[in-house]
N, C-alpha and C. Protein backbone atom coordinates (compact mmCIF):
# COMPACT_ATOMS: atom_id res chain seq x y z
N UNK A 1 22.13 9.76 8.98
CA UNK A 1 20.84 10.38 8.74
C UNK A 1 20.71 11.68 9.55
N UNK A 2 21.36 11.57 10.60
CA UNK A 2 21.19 13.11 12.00
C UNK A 2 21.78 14.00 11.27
N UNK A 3 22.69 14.00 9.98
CA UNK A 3 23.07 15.01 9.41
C UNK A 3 22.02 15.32 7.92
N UNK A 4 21.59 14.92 7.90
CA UNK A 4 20.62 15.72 6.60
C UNK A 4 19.32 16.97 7.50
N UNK A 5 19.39 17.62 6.59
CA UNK A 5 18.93 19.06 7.05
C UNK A 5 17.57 18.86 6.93
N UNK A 6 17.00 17.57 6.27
CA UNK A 6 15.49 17.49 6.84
C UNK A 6 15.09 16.81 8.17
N UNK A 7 16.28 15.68 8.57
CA UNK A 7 15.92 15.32 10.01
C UNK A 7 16.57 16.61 11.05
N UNK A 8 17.40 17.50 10.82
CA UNK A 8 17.60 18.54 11.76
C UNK A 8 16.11 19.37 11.65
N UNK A 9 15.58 19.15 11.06
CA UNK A 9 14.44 20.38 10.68
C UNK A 9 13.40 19.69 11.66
N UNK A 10 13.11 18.26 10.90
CA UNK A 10 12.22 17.98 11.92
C UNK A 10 12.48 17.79 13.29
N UNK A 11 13.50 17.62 13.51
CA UNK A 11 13.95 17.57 15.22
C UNK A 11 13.48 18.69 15.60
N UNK A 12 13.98 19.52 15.43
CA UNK A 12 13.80 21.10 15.84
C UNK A 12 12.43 21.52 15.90
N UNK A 13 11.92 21.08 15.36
CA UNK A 13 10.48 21.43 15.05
C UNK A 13 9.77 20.68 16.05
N UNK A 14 9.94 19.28 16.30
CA UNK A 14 9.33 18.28 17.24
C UNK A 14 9.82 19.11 18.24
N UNK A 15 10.95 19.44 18.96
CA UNK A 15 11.42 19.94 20.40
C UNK A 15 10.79 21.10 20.72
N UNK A 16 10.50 22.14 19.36
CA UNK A 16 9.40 23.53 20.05
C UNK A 16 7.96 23.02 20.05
N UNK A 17 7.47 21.78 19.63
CA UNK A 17 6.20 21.98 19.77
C UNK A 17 6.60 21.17 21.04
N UNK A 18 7.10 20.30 21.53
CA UNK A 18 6.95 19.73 22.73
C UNK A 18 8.23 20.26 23.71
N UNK A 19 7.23 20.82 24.03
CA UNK A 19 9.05 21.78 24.96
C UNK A 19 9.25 21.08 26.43
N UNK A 20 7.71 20.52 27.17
CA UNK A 20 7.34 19.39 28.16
C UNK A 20 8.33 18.35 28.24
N UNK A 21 9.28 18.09 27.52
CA UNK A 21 9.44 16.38 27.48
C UNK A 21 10.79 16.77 26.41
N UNK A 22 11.82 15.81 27.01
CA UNK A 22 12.94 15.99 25.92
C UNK A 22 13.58 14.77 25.11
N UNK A 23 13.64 14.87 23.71
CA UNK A 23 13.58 13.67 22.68
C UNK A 23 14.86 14.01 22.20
N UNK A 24 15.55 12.88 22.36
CA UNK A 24 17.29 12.56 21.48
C UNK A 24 16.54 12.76 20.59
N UNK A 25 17.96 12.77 19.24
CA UNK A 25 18.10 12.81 18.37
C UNK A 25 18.16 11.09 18.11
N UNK A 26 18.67 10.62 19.01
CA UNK A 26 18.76 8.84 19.15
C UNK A 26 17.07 8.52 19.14
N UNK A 27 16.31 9.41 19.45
CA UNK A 27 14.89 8.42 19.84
C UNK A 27 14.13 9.33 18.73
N UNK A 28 14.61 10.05 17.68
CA UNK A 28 13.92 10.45 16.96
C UNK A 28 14.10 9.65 15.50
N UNK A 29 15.57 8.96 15.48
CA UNK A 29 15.81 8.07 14.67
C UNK A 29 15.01 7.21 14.69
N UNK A 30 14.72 6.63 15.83
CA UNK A 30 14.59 5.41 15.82
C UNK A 30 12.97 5.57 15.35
N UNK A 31 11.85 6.57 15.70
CA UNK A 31 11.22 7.26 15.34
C UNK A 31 10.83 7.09 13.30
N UNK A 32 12.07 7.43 12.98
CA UNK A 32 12.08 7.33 11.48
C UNK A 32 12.26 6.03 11.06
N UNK A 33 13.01 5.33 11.83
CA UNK A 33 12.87 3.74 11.55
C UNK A 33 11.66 2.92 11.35
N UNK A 34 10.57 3.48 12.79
CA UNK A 34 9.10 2.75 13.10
C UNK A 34 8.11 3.30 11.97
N UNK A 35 8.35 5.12 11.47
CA UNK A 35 7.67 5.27 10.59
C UNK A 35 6.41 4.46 9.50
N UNK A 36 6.52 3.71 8.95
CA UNK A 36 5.82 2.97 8.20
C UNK A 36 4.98 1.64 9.02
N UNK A 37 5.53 1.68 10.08
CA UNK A 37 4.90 0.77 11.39
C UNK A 37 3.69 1.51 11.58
N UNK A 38 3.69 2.96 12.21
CA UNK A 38 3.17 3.75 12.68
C UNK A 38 1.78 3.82 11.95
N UNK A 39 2.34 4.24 10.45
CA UNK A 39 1.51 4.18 9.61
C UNK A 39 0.10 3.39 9.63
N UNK A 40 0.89 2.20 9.55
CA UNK A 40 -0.27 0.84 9.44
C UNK A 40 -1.11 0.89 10.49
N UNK A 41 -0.45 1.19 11.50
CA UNK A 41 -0.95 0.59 13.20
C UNK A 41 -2.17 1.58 13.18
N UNK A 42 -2.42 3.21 12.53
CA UNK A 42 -3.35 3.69 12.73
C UNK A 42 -4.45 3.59 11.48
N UNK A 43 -4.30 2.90 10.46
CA UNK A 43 -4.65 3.22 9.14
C UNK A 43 -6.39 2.96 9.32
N UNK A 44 -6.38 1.87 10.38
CA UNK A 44 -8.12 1.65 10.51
C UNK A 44 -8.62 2.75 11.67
N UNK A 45 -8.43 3.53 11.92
CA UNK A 45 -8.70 4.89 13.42
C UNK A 45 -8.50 4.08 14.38
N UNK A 46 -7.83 2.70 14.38
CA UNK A 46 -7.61 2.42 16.11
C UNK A 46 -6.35 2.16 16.07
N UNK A 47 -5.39 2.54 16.99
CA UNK A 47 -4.19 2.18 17.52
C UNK A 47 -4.10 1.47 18.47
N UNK A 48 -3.36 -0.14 18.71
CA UNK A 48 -3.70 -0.66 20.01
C UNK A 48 -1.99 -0.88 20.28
N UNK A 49 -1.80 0.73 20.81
CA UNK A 49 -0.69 0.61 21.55
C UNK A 49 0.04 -0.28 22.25
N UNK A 50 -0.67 -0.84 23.07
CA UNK A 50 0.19 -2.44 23.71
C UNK A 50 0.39 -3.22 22.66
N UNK A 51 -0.15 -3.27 21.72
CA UNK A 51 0.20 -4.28 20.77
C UNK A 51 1.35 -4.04 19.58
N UNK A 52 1.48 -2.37 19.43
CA UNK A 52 2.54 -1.69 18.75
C UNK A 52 3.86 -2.18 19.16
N UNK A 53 3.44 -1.09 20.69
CA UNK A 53 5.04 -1.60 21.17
C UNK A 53 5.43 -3.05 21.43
N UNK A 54 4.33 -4.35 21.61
CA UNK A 54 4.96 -5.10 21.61
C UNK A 54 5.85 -6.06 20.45
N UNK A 55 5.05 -5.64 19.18
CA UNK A 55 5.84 -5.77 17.94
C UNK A 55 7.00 -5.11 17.79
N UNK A 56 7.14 -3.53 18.08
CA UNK A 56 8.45 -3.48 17.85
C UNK A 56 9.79 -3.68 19.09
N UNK A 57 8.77 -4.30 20.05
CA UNK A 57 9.87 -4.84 20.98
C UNK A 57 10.57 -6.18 20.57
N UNK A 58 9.41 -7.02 20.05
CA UNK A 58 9.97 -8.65 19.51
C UNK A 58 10.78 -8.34 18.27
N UNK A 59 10.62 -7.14 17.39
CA UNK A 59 11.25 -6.89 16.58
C UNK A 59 12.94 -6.13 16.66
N UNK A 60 12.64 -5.50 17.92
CA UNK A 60 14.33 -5.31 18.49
C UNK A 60 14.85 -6.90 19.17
N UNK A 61 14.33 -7.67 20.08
CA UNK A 61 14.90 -8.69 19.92
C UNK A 61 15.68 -9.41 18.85
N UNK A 62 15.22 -9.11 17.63
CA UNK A 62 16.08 -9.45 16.54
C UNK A 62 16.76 -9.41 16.23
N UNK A 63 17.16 -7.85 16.66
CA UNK A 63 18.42 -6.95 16.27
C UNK A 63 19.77 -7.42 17.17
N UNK A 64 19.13 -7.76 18.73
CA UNK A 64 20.15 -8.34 19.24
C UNK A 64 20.48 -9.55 19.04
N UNK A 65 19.79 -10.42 18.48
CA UNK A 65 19.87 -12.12 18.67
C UNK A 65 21.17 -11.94 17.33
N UNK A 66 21.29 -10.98 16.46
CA UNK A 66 22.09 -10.99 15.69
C UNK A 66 22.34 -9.51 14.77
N UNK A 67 23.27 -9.54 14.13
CA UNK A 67 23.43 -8.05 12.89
C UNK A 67 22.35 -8.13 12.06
N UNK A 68 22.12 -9.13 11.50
CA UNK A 68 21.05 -9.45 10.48
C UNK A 68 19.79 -9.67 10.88
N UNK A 69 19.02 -8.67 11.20
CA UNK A 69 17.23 -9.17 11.70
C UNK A 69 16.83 -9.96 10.88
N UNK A 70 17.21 -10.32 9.24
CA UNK A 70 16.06 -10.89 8.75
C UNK A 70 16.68 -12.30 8.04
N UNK A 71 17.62 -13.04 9.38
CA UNK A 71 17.99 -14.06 9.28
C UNK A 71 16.68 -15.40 9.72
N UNK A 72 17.18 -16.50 9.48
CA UNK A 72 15.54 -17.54 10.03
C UNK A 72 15.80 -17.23 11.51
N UNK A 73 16.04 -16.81 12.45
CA UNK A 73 15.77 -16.62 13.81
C UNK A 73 14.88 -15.69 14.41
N UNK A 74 14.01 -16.35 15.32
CA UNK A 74 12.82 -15.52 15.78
C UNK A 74 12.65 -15.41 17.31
N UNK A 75 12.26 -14.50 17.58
CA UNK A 75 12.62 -14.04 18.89
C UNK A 75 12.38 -15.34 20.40
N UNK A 76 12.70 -15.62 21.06
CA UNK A 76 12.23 -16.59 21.94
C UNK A 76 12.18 -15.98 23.49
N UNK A 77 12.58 -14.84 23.71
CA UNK A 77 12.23 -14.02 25.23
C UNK A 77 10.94 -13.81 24.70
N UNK A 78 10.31 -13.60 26.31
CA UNK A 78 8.91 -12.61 26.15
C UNK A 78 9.43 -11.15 26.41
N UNK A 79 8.68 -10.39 25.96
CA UNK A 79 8.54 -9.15 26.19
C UNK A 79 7.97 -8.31 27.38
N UNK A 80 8.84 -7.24 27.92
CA UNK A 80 8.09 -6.82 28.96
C UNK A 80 7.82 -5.57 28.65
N UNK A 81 6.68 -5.23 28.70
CA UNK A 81 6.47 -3.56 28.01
C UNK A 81 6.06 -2.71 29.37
N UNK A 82 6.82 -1.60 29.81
CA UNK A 82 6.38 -0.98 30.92
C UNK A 82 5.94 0.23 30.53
N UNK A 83 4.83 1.12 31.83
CA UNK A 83 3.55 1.96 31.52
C UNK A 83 4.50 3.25 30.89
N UNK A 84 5.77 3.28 31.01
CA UNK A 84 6.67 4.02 30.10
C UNK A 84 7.00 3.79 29.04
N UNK A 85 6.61 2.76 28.58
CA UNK A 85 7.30 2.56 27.27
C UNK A 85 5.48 2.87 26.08
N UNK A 86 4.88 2.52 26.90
CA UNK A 86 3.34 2.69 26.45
C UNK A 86 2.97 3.72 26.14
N UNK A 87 3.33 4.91 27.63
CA UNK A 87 3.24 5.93 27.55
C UNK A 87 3.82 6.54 26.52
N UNK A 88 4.77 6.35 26.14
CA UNK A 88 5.93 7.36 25.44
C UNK A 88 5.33 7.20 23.64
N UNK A 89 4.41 6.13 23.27
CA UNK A 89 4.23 5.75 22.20
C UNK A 89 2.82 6.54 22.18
N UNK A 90 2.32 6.81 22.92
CA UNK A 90 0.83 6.89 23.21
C UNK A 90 0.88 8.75 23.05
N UNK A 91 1.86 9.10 23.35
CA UNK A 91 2.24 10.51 23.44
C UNK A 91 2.53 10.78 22.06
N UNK A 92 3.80 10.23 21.34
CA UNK A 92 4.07 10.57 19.78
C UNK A 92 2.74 10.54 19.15
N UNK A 93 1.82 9.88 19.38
CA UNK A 93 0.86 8.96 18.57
C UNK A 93 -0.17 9.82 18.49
N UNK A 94 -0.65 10.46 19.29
CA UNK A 94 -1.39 12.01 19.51
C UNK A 94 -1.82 12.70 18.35
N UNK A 95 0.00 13.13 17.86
CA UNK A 95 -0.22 13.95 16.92
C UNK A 95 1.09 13.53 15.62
N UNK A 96 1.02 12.02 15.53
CA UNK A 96 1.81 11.03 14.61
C UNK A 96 1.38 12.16 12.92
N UNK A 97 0.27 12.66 13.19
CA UNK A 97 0.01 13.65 11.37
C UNK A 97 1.22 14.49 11.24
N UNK A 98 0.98 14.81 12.61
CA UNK A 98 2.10 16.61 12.34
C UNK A 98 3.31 16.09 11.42
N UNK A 99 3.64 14.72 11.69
CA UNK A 99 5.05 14.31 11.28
C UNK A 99 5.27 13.22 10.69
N UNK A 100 4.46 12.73 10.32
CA UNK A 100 3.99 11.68 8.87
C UNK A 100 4.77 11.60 8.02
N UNK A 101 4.67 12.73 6.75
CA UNK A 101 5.12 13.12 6.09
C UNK A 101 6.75 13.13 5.96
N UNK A 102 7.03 13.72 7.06
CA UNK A 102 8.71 13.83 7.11
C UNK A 102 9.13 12.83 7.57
N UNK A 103 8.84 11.98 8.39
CA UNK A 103 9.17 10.84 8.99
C UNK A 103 9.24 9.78 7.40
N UNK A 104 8.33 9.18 7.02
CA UNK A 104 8.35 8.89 5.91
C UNK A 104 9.43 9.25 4.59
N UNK A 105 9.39 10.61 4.29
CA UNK A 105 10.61 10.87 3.65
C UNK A 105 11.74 10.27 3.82
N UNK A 106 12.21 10.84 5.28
CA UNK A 106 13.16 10.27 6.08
C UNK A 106 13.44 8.78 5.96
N UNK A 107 12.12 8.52 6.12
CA UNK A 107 12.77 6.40 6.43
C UNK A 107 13.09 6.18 4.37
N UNK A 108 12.56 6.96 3.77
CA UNK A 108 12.54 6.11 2.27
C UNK A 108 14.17 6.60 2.02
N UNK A 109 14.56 7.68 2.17
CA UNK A 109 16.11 8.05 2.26
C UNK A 109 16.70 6.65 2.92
N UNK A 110 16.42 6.39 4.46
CA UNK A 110 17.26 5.86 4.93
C UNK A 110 16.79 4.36 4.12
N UNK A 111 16.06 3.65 3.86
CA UNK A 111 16.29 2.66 2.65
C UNK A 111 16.90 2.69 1.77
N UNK A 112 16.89 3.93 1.01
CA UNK A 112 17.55 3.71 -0.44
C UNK A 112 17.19 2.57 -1.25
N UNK A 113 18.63 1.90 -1.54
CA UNK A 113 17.87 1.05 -2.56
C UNK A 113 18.88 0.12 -2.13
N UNK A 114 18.91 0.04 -0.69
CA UNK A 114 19.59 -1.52 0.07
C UNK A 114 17.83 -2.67 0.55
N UNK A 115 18.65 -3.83 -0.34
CA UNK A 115 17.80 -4.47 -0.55
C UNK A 115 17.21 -4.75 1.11
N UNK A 116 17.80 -5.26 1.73
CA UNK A 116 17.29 -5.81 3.10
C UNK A 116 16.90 -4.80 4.14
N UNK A 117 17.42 -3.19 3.81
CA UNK A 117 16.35 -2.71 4.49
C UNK A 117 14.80 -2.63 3.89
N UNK A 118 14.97 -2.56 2.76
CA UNK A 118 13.48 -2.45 2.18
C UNK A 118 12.37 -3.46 2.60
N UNK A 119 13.22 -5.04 2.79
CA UNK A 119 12.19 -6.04 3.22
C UNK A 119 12.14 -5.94 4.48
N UNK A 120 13.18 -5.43 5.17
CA UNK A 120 12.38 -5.25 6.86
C UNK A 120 11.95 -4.48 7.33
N UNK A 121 11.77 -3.11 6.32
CA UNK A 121 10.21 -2.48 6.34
C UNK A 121 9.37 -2.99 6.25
N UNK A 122 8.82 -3.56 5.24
CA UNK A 122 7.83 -4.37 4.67
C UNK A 122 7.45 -5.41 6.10
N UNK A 123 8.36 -6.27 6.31
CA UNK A 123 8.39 -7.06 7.78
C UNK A 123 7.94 -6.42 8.40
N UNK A 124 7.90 -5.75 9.13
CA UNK A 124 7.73 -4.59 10.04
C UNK A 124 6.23 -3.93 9.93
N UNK A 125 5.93 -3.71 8.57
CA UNK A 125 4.54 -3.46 8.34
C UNK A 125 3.53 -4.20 8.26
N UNK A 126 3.84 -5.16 7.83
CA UNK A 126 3.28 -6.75 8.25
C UNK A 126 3.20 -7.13 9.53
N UNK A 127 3.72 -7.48 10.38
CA UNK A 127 3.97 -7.59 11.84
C UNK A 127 2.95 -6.70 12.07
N UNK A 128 2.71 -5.58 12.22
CA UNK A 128 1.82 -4.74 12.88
C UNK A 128 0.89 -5.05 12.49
N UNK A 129 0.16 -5.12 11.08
CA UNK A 129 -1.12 -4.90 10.63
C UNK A 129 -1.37 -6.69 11.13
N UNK A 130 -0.65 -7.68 11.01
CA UNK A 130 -1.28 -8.93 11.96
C UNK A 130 -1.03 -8.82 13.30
N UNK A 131 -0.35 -8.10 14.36
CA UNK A 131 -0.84 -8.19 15.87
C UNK A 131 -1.80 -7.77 16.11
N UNK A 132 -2.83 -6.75 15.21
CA UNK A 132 -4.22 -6.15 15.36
C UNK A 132 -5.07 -7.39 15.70
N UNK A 133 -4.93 -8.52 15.88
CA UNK A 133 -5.32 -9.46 15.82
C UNK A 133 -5.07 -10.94 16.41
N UNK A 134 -3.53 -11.19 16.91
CA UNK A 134 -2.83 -12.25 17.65
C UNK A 134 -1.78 -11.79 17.98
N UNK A 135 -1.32 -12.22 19.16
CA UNK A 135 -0.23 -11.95 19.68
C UNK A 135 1.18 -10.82 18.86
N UNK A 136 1.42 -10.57 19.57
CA UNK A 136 2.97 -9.89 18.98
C UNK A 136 3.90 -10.54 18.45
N UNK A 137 4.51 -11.55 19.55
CA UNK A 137 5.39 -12.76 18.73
C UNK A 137 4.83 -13.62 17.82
N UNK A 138 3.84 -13.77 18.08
CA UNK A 138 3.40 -14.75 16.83
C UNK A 138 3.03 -14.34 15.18
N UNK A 139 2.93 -12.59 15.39
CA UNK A 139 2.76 -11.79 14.40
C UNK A 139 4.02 -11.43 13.62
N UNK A 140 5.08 -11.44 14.01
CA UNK A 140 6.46 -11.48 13.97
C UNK A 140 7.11 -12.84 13.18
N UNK A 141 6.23 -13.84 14.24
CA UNK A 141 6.74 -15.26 13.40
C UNK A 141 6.27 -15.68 12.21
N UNK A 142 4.83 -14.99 12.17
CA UNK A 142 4.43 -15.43 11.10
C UNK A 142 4.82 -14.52 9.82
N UNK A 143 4.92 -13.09 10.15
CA UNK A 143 5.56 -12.43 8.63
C UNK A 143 7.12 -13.37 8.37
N UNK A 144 7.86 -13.77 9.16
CA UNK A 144 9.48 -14.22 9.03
C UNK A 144 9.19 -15.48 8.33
N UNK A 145 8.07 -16.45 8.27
CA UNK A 145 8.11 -17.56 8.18
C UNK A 145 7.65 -17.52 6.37
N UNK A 146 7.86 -17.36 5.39
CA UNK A 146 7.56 -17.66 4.32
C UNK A 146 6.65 -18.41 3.65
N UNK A 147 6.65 -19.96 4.76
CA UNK A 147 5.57 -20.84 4.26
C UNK A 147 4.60 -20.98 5.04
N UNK A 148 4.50 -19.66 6.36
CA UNK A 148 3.39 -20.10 6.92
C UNK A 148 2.11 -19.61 5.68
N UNK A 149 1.33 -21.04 6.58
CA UNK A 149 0.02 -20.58 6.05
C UNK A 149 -1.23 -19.49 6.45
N UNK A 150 -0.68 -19.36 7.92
CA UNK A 150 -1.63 -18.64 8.49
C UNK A 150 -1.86 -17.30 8.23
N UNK A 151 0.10 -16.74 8.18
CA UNK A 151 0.11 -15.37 7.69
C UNK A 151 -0.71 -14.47 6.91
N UNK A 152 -1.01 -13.63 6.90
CA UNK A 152 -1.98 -12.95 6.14
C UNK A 152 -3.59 -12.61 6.55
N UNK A 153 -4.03 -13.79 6.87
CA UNK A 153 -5.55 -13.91 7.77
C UNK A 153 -6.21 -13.04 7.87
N UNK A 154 -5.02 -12.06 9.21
CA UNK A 154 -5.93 -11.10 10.14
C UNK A 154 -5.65 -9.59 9.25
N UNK A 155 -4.63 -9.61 8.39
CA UNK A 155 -4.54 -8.48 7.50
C UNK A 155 -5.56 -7.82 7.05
N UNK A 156 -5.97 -7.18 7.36
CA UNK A 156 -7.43 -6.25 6.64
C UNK A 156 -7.60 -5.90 5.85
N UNK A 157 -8.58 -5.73 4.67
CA UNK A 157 -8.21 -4.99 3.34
C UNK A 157 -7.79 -3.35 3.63
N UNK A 158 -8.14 -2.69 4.68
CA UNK A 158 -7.14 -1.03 4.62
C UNK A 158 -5.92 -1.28 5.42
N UNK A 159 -5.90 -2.17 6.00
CA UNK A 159 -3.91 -2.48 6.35
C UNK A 159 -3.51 -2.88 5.04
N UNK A 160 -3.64 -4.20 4.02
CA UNK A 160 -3.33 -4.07 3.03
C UNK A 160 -3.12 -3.07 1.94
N UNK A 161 -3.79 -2.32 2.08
CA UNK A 161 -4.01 -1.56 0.67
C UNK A 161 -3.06 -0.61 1.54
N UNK A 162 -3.17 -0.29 2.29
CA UNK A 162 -1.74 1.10 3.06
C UNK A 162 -0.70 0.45 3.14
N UNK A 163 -0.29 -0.78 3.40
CA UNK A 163 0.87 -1.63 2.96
C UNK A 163 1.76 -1.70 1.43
N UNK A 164 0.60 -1.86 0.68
CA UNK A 164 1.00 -1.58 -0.68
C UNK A 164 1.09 -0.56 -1.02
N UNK A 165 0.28 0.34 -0.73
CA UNK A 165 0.68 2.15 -1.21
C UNK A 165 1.62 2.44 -0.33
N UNK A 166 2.52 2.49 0.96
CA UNK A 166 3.64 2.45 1.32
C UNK A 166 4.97 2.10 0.76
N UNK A 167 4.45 0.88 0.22
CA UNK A 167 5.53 -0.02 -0.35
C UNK A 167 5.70 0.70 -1.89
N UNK A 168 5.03 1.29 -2.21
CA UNK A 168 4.79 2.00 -3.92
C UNK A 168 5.76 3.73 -2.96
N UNK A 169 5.57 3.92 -2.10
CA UNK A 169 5.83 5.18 -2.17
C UNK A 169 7.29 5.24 -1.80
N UNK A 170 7.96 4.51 -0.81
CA UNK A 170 8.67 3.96 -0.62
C UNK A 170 10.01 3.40 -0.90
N UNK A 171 9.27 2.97 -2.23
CA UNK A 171 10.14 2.33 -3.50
C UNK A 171 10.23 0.84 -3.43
N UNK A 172 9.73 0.20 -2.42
CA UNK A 172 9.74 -1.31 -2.32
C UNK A 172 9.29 -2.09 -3.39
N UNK A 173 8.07 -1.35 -3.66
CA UNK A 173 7.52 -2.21 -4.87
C UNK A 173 8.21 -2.76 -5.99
N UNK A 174 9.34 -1.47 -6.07
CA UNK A 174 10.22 -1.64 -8.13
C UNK A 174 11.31 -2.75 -7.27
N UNK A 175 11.36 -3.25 -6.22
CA UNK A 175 12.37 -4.19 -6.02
C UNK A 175 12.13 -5.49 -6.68
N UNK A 176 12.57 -6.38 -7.76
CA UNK A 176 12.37 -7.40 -7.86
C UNK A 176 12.52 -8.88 -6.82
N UNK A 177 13.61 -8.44 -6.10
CA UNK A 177 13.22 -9.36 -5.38
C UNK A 177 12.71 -9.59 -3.94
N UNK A 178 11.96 -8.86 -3.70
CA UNK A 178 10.89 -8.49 -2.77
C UNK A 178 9.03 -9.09 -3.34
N UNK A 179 9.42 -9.32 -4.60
CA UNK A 179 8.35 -9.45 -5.69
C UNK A 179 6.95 -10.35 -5.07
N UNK A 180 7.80 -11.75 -4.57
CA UNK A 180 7.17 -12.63 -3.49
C UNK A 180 6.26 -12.29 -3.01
N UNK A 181 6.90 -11.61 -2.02
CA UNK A 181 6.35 -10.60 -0.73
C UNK A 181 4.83 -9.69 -0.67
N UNK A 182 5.30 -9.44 -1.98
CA UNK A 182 4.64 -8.15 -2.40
C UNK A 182 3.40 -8.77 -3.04
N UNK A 183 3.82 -9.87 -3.56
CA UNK A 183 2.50 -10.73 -4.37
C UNK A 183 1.80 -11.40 -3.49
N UNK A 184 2.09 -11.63 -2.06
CA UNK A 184 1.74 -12.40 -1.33
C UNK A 184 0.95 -11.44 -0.60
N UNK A 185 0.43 -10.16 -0.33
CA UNK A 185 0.14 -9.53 0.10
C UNK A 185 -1.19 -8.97 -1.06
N UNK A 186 -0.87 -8.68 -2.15
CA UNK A 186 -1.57 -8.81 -3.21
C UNK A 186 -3.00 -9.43 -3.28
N UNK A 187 -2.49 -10.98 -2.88
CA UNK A 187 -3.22 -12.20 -3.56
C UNK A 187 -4.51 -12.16 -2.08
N UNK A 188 -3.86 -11.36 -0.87
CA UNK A 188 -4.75 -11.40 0.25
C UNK A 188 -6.17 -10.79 -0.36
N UNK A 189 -6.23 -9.91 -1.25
CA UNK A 189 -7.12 -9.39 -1.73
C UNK A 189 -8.47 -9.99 -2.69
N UNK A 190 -7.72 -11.22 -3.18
CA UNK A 190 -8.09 -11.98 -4.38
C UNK A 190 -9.04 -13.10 -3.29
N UNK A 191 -8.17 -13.79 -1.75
CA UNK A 191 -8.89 -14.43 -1.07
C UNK A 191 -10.58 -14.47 -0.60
């Protein structure tokens, strides 16, 4: 992805407006990864940063417990989030508009049309829009868990509806077998 000429653009562009503070190209990826996280986490005007980063901390736990995040295994460390790691989210988050747009682009490229990244976007956007509400790990466990019942609850109708217009822009939606997922998120509306 560090070689397509729209993430060189936006790099470049992020480093002159913030000339204060210096951002890999490694932490701008990862950046395009959280994208659609980001999204959700502000969609109601509040961001509750401790609760961001602690989703996508239980959500890197994943990554190490195995290759496959979106195997049945769910994180079992706690998380320790330090006033740096808060900080550093709290800073992007400022001015998360300037770079919306491209970030987004960016992550729908880096999906394509591989099935399992598409659902652990979706995971991922889920997770956030329920820690607005309970814990981090448990927001985590409950998008992974299929038959929970609880899942969904704390989902809001404008986290939903930015979930689904994500997932439409995205390309998640035309996935058939994501279909579930997608209906299950749906039907929150109908509740």
């Amino acid at each position: 992805m560090k070689d397509l000429p729209l993430f060189q653009s936006l790099y470049q562009d992020y480093c002159k407006k913030h000339l204060d503070r210096y951002i890999s190209q490694d932490e701008l990826e990862a950046l395009v990864m959280m994208a659609p996280m980001l999204v959700v986490a502000r969609c109601d005007g509040h961001v509750d940063i401790k609760e961001l980063v602690s989703v996508i901390e239980n959500l890197e736990i994943l990554y190490r417990i195995d290759d496959d995040p979106l195997n049945d295994l769910v994180p079992t460390e706690d998380v320790e989030i330090t006033q740096d790691d808060l900080k550093e989210v709290e800073y992007f988050m400022q001015d998360f508009s300037t770079w919306e747009q491209r970030l987004l682009e960016l992550h729908k490229i880096y999906i394509g049309s591989d099935i399992e990244k598409k659902r652990l976007s979706l995971i991922m956007m889920e997770a956030v829009a329920d820690a607005h509400h309970e814990p981090a790990k448990d927001a985590v466990n409950h998008v992974l868990d299929e038959d929970n019942t609880v899942w969904g609850k704390n989902i809001s109708e404008i986290e939903r509806k930015t979930i689904l217009n994500l997932a439409d822009y995205l390309g998640i939606s035309s996935e058939p077998k994501l279909a579930n997922e997608l209906k299950r998120l749906q039907q929150l509306q109908m509740s």
